[in-house]
C-alpha atoms as a PDB file:
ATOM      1  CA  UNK A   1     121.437 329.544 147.669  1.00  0.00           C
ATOM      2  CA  UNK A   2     123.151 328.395 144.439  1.00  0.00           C
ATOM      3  CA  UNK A   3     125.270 326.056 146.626  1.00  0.00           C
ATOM      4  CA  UNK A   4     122.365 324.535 148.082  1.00  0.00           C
ATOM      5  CA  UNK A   5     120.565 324.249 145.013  1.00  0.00           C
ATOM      6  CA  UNK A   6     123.469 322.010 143.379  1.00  0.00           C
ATOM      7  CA  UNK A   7     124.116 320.066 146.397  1.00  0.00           C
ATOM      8  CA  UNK A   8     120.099 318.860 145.620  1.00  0.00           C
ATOM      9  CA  UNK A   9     120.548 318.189 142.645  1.00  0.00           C
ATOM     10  CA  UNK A  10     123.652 316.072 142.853  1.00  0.00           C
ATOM     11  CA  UNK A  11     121.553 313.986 145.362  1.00  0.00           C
ATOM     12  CA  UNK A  12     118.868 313.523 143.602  1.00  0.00           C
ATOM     13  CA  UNK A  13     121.006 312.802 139.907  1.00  0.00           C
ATOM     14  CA  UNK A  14     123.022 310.115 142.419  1.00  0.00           C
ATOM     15  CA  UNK A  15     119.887 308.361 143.509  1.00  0.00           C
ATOM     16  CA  UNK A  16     118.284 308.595 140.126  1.00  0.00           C
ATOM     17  CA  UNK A  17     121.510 307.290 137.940  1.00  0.00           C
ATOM     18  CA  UNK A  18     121.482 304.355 141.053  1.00  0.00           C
ATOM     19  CA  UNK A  19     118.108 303.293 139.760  1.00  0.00           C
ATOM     20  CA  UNK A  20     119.165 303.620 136.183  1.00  0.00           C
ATOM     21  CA  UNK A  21     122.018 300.912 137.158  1.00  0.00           C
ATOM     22  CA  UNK A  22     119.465 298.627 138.552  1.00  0.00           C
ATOM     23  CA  UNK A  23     116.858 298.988 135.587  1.00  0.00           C
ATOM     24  CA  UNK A  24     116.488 296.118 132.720  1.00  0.00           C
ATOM     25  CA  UNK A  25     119.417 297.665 129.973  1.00  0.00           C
ATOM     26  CA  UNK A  26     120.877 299.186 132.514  1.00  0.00           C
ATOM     27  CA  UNK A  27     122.530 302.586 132.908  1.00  0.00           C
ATOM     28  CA  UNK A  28     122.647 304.037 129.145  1.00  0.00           C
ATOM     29  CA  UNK A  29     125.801 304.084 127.880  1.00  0.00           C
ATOM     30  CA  UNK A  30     126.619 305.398 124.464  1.00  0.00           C
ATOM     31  CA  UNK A  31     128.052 304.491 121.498  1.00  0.00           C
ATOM     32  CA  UNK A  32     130.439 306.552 119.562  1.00  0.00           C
ATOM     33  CA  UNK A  33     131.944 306.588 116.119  1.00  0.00           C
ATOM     34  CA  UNK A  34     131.111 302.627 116.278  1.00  0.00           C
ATOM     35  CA  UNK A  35     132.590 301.877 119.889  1.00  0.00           C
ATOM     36  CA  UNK A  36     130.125 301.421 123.046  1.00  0.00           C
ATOM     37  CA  UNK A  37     131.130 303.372 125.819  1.00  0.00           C
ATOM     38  CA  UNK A  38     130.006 300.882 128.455  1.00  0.00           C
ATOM     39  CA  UNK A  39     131.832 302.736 131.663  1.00  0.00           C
ATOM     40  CA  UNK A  40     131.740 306.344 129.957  1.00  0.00           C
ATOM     41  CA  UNK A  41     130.010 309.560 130.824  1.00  0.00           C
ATOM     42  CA  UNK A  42     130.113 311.710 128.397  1.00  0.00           C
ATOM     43  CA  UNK A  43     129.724 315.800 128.993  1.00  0.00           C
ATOM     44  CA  UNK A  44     129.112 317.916 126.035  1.00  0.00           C
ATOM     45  CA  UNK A  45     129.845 321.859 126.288  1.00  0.00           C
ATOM     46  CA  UNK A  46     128.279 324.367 124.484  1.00  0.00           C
ATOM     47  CA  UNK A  47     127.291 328.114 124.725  1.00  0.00           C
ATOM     48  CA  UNK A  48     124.243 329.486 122.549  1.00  0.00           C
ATOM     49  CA  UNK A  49     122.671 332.513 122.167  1.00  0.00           C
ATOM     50  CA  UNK A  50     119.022 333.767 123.716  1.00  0.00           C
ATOM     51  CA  UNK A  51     117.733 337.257 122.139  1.00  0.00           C
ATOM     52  CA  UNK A  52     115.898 339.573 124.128  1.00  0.00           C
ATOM     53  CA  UNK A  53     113.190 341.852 122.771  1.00  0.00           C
ATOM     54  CA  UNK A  54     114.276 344.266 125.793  1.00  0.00           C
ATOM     55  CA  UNK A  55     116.879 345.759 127.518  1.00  0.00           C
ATOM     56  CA  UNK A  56     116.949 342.425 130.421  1.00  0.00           C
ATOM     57  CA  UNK A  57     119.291 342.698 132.979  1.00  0.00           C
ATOM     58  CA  UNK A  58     122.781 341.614 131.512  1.00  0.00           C
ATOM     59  CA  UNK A  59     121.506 341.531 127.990  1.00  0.00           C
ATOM     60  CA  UNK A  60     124.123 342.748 125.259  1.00  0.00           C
ATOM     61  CA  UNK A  61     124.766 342.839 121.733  1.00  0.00           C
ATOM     62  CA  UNK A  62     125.787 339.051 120.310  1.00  0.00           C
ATOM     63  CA  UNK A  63     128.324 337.957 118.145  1.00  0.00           C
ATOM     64  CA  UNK A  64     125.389 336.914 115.486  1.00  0.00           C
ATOM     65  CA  UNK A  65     124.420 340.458 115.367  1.00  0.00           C
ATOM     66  CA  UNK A  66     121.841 340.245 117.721  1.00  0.00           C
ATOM     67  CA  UNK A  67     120.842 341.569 121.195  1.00  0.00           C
ATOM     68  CA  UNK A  68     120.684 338.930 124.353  1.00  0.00           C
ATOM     69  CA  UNK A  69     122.329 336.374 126.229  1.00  0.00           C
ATOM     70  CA  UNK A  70     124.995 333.838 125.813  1.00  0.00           C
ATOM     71  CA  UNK A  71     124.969 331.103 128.278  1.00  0.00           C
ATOM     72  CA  UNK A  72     127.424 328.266 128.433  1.00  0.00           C
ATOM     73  CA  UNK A  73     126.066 324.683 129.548  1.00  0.00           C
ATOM     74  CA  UNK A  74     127.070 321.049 130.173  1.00  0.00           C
ATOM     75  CA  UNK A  75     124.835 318.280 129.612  1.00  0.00           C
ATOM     76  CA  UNK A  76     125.141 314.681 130.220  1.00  0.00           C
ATOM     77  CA  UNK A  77     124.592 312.829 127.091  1.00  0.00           C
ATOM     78  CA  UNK A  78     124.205 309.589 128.311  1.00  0.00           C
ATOM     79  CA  UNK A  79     121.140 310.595 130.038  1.00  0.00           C
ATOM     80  CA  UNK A  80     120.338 314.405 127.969  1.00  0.00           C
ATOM     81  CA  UNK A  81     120.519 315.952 131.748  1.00  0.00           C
ATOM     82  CA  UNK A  82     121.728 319.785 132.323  1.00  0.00           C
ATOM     83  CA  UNK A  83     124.482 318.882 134.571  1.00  0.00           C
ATOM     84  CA  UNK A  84     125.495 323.286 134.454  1.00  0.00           C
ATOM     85  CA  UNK A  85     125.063 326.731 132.978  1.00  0.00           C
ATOM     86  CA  UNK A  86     127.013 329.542 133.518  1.00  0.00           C
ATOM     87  CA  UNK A  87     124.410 332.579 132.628  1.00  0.00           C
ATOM     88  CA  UNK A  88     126.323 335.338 130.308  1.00  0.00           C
ATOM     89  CA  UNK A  89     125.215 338.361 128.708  1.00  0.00           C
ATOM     90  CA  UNK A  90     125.596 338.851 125.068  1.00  0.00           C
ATOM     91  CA  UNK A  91     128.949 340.023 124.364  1.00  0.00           C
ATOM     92  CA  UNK A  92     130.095 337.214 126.463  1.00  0.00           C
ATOM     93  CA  UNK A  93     133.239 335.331 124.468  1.00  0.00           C
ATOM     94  CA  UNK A  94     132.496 331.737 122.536  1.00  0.00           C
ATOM     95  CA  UNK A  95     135.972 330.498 123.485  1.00  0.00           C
ATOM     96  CA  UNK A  96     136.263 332.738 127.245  1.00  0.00           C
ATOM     97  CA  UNK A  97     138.811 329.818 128.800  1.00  0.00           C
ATOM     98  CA  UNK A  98     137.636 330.316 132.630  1.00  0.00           C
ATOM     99  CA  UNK A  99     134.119 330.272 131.285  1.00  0.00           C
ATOM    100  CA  UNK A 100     134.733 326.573 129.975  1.00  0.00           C
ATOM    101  CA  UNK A 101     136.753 325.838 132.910  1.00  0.00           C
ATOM    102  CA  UNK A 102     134.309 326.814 135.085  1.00  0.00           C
ATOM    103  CA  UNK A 103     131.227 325.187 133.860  1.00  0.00           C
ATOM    104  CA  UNK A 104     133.039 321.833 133.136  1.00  0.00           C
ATOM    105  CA  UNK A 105     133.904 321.788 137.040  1.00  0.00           C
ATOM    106  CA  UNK A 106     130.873 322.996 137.521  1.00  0.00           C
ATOM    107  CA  UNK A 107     129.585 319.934 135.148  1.00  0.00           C
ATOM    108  CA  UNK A 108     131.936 317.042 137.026  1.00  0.00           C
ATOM    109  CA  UNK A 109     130.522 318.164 140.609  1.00  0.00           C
ATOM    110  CA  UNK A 110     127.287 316.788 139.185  1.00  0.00           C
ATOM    111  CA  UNK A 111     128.729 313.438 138.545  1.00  0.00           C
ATOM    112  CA  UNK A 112     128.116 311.038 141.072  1.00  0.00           C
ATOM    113  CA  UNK A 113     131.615 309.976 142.512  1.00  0.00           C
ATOM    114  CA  UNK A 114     131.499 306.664 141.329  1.00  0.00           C
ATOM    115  CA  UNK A 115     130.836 307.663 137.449  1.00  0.00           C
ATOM    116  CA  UNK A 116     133.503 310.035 137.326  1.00  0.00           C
ATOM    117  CA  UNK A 117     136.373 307.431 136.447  1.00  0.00           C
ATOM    118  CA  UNK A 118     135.784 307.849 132.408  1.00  0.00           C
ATOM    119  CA  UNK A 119     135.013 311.112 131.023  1.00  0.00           C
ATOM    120  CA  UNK A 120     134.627 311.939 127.439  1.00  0.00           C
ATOM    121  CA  UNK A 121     134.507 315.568 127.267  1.00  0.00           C
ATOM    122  CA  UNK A 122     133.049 317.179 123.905  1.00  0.00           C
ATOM    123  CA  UNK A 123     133.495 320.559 122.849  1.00  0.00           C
ATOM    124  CA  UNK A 124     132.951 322.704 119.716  1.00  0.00           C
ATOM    125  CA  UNK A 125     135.220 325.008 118.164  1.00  0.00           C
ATOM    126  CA  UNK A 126     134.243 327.418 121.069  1.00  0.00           C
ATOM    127  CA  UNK A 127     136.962 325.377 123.077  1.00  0.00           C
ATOM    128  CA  UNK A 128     139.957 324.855 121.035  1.00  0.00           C
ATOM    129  CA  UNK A 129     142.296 326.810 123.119  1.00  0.00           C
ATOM    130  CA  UNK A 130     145.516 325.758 124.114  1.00  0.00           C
ATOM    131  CA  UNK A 131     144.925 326.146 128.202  1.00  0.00           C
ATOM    132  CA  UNK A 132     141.580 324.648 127.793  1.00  0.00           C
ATOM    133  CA  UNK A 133     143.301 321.620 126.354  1.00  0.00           C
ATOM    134  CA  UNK A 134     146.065 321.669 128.928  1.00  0.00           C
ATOM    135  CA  UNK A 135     143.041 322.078 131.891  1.00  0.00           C
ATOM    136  CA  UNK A 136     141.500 319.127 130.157  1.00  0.00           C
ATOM    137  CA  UNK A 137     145.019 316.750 130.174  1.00  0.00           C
ATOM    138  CA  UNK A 138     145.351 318.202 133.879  1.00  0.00           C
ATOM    139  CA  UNK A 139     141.805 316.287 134.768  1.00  0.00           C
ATOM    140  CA  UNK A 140     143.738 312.723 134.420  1.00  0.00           C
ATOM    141  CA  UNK A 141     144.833 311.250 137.474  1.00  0.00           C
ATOM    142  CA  UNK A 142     145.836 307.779 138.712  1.00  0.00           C
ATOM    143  CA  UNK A 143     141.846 306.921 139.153  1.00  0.00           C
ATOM    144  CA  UNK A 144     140.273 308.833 136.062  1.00  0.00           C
ATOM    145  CA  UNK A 145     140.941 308.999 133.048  1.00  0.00           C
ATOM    146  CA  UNK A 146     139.812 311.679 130.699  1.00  0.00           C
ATOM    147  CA  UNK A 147     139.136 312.091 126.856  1.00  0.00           C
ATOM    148  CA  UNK A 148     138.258 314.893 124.980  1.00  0.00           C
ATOM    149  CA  UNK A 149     137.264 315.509 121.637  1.00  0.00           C
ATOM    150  CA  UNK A 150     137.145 319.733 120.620  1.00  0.00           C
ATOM    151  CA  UNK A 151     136.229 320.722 116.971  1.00  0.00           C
ATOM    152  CA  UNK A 152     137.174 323.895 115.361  1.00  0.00           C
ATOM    153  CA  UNK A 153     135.871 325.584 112.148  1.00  0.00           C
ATOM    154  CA  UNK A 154     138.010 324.865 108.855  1.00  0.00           C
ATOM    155  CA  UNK A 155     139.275 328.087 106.819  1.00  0.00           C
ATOM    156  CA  UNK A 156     140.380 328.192 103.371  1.00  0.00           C
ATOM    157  CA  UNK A 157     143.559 328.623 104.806  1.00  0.00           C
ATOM    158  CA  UNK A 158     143.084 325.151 106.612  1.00  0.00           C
ATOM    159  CA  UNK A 159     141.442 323.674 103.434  1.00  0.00           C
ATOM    160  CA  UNK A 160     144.943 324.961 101.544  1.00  0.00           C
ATOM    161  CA  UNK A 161     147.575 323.582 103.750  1.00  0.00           C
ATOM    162  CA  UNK A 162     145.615 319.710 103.598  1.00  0.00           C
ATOM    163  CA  UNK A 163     145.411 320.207  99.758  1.00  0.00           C
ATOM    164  CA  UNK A 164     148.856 320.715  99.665  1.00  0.00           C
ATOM    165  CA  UNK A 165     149.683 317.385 101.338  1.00  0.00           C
ATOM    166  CA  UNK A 166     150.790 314.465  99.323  1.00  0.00           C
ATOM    167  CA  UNK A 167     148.838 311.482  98.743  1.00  0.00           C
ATOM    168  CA  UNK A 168     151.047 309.135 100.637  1.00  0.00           C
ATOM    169  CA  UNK A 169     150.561 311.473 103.833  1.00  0.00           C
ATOM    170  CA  UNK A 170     147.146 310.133 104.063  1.00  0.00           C
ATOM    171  CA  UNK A 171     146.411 306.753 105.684  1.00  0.00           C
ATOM    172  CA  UNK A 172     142.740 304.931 105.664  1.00  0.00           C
ATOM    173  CA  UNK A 173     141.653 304.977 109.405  1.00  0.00           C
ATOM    174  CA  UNK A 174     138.933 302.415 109.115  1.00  0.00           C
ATOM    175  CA  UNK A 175     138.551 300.284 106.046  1.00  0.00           C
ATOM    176  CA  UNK A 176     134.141 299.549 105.255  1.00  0.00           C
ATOM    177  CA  UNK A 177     134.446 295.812 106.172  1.00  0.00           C
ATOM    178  CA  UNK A 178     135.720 297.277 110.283  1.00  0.00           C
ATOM    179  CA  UNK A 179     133.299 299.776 109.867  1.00  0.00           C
ATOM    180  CA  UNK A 180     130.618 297.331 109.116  1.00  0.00           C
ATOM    181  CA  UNK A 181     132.177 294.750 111.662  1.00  0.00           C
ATOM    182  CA  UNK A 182     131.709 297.325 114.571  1.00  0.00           C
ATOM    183  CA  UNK A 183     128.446 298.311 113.373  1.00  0.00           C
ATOM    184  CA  UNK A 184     127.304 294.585 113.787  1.00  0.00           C
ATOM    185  CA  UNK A 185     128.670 294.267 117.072  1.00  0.00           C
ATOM    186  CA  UNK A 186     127.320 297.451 118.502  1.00  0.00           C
ATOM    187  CA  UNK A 187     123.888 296.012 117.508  1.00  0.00           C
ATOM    188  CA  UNK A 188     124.307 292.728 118.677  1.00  0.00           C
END
């Protein structure tokens, strides 16, 4: 039934994402840190957490203490669409590998074919593990090309290793006058 239920819903996103080509604007594309994505889907993954007041099938003690789920979705943020969810009880890991794996294939199935040749993937802390980042290099091939972006929490013990750097090991990445540059041309 699942598999039927997807294979719906990819129809219907095709033909829906079709007429959001054709509209005035156009499909909408983002723009991040200063650079339109014209070409780009981008698929953010994250997991939260759902209490339950009662003992619901699957429900389990959470990380934060408390007693529920913790599902892991995809969305598309061009468009704010659920593209997946993979429905977890509570104890459920934030960083389970397959989990991620799983739900970001599940994810891609929902892009139409043709929108699938530039992905920017975006993940919190939740999926900085080293064979989610190798799974994520592995989605490249000769006709897509994949980017990822995955966040992880700093420690003090992160915060004492960059205060320990010297000055010279830092370098400015964007000076204000680019940053305003690209900030002109994005609106423009």
């Amino acid at each position: 039934m699942t598999a039927k239920i997807a294979k719906v819903r990819r129809r219907i996103r095709r033909h829906v994402w079709t007429l959001l080509h054709l509209r005035p604007g156009g499909f909408p594309y983002l723009t991040v840190a200063g650079r339109h994505l014209k070409g780009w889907i981008v698929v953010d993954l994250d997991a939260t957490v759902i209490t339950s007041a009662s003992k619901k099938e699957k429900a389990a003690p959470t990380f934060k203490g408390t007693f529920g789920f913790h599902p892991l979705g995809a969305w598309c943020a061009n468009t704010g669409e659920s593209l997946a969810m993979h429905l977890r009880p509570g104890n459920a890991g934030a960083n389970t590998v397959d989990d991620h794996v799983r739900v970001l294939a599940d994810a891609l199935d929902q892009v139409p074919g043709s929108a699938r040749a530039k992905l920017l993937i975006r993940i919190d802390g939740a999926g900085a593990t080293h064979e989610l980042l190798k799974h994520l290099e592995a989605l490249n091939t000769t006709r897509r090309t994949v980017r990822y972006t995955v966040g992880w929490k700093i420690t003090s013990a992160d915060e004492a290793a960059i205060a320990r750097l010297p000055e010279s090991a830092w370098e400015t990445a964007l000076t204000r006058t680019e940053v305003s540059r690209r900030a002109t041309r994005s609106r423009s």
